[in-house]
C-alpha atoms as a PDB file:
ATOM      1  CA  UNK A   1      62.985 114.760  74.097  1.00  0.00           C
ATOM      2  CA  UNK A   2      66.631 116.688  73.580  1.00  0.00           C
ATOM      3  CA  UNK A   3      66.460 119.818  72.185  1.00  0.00           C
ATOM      4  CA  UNK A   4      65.031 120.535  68.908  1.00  0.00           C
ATOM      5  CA  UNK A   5      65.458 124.168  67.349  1.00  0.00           C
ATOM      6  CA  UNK A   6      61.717 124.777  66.802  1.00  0.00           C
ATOM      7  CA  UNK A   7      59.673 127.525  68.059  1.00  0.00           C
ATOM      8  CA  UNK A   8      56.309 126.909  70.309  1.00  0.00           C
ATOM      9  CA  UNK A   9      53.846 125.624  68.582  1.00  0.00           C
ATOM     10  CA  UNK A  10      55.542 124.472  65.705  1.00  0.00           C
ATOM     11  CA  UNK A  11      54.606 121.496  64.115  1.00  0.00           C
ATOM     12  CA  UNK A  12      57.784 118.801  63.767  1.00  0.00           C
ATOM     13  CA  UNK A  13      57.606 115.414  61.748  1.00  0.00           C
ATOM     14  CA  UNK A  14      59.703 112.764  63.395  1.00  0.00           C
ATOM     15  CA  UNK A  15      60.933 110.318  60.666  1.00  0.00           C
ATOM     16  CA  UNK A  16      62.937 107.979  62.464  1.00  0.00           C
ATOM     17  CA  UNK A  17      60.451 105.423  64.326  1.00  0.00           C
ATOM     18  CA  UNK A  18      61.612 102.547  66.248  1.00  0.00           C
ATOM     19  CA  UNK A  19      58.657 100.873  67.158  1.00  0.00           C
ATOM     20  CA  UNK A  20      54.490 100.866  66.533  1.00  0.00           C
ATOM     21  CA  UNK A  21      52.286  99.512  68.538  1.00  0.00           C
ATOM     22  CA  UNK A  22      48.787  99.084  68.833  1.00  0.00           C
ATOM     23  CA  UNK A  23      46.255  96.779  71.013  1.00  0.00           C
ATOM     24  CA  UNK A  24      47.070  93.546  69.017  1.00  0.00           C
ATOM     25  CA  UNK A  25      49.678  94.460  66.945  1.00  0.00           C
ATOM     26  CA  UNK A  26      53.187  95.250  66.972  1.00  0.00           C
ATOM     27  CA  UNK A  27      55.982  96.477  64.205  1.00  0.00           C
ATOM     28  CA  UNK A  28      59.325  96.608  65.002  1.00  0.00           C
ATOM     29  CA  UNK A  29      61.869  98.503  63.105  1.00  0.00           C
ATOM     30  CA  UNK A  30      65.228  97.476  61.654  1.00  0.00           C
ATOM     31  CA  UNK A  31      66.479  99.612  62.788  1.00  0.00           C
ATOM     32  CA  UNK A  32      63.657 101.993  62.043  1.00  0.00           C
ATOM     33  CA  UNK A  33      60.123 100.910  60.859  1.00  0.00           C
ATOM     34  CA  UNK A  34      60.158 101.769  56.645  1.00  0.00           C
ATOM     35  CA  UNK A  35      57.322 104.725  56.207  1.00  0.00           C
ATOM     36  CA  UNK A  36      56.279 105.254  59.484  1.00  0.00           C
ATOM     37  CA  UNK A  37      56.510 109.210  60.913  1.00  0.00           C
ATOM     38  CA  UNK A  38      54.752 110.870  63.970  1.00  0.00           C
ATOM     39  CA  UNK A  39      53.709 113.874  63.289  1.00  0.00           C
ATOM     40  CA  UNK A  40      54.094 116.060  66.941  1.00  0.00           C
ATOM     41  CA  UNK A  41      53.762 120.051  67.926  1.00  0.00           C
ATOM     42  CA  UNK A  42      56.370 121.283  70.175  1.00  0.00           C
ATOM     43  CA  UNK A  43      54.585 122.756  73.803  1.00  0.00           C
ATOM     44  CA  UNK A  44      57.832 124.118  75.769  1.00  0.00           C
ATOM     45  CA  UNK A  45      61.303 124.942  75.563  1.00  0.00           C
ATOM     46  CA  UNK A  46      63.152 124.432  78.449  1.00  0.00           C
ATOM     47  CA  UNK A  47      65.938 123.258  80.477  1.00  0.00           C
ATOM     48  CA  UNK A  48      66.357 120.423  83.048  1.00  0.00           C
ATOM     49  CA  UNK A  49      67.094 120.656  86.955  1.00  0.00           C
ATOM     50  CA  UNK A  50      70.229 121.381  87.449  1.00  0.00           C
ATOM     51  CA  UNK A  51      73.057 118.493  87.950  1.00  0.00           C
ATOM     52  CA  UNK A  52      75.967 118.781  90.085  1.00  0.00           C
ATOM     53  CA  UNK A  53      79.266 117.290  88.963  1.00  0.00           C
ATOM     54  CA  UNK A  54      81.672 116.936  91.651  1.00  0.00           C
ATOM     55  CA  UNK A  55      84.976 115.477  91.145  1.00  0.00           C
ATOM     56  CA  UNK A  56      87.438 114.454  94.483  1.00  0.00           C
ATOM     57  CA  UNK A  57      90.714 113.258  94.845  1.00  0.00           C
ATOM     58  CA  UNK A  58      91.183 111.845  98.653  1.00  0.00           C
ATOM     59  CA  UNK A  59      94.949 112.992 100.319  1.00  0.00           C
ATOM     60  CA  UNK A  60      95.427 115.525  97.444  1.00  0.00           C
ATOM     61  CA  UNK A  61      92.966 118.669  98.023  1.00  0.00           C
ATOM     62  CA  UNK A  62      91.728 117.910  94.771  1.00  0.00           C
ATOM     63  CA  UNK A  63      88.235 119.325  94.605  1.00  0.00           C
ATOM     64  CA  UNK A  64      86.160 120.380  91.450  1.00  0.00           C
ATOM     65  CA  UNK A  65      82.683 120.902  91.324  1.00  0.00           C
ATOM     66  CA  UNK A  66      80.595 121.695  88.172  1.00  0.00           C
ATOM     67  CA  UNK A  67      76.658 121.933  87.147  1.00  0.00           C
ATOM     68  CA  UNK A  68      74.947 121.394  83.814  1.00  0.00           C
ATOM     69  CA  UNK A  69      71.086 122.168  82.999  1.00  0.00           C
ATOM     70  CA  UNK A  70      70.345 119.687  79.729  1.00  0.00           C
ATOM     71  CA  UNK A  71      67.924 121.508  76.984  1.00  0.00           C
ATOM     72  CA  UNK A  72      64.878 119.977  76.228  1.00  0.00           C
ATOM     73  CA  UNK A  73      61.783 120.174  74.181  1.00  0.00           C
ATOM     74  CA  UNK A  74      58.166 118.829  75.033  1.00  0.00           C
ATOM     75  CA  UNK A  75      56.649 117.134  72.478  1.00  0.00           C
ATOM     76  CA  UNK A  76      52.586 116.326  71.945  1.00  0.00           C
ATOM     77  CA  UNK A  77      51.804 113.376  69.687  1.00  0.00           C
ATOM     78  CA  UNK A  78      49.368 114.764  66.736  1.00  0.00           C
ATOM     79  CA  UNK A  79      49.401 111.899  64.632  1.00  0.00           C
ATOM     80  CA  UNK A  80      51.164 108.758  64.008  1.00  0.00           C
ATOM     81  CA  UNK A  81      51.825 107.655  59.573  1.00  0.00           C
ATOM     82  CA  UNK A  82      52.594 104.113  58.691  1.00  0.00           C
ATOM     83  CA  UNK A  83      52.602 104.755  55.454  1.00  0.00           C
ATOM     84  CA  UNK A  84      53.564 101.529  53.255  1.00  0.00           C
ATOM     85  CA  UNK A  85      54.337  99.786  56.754  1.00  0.00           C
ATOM     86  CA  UNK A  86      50.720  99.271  57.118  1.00  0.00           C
END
């Protein structure tokens, strides 16, 4: 998941669900399903491998390169809510 400013171990409620599923059935939001929230700890902070950029004109010595390292967080599922969307 992007980055989320939590600390390790830090319990986070995600409110905005999309979609449940489960062996036979399946609820889909829309956009998001009314009631339903996961609740998830946070395991890591971290960043991504880095990306290079690299921007090149042909004929006109135009050269740039660049890198960028996306934040992240690492979610485990704790528990999933439907709430009234059961």
């Amino acid at each position: 998941m992007d980055y989320l400013p939590v600390e390790e171990g830090d319990q986070v409620e995600l409110d905005k669900v999309l979609l449940v599923a489960d062996e036979d059935k399946v609820m889909v939001g829309t956009p998001i399903v009314k009631g339903a929230s996961v609740m998830a700890e946070a395991l890591k902070q971290g960043r991504t491998r880095k990306i290079i950029v690299f921007k090149y004109k042909p004929k006109v010595r135009y050269r740039r390169k660049k890198g960028h390292r996306q934040l992240y967080t690492s979610l485990a599922i704790k528990n999933i809510n439907l709430g009234e969307a059961s």
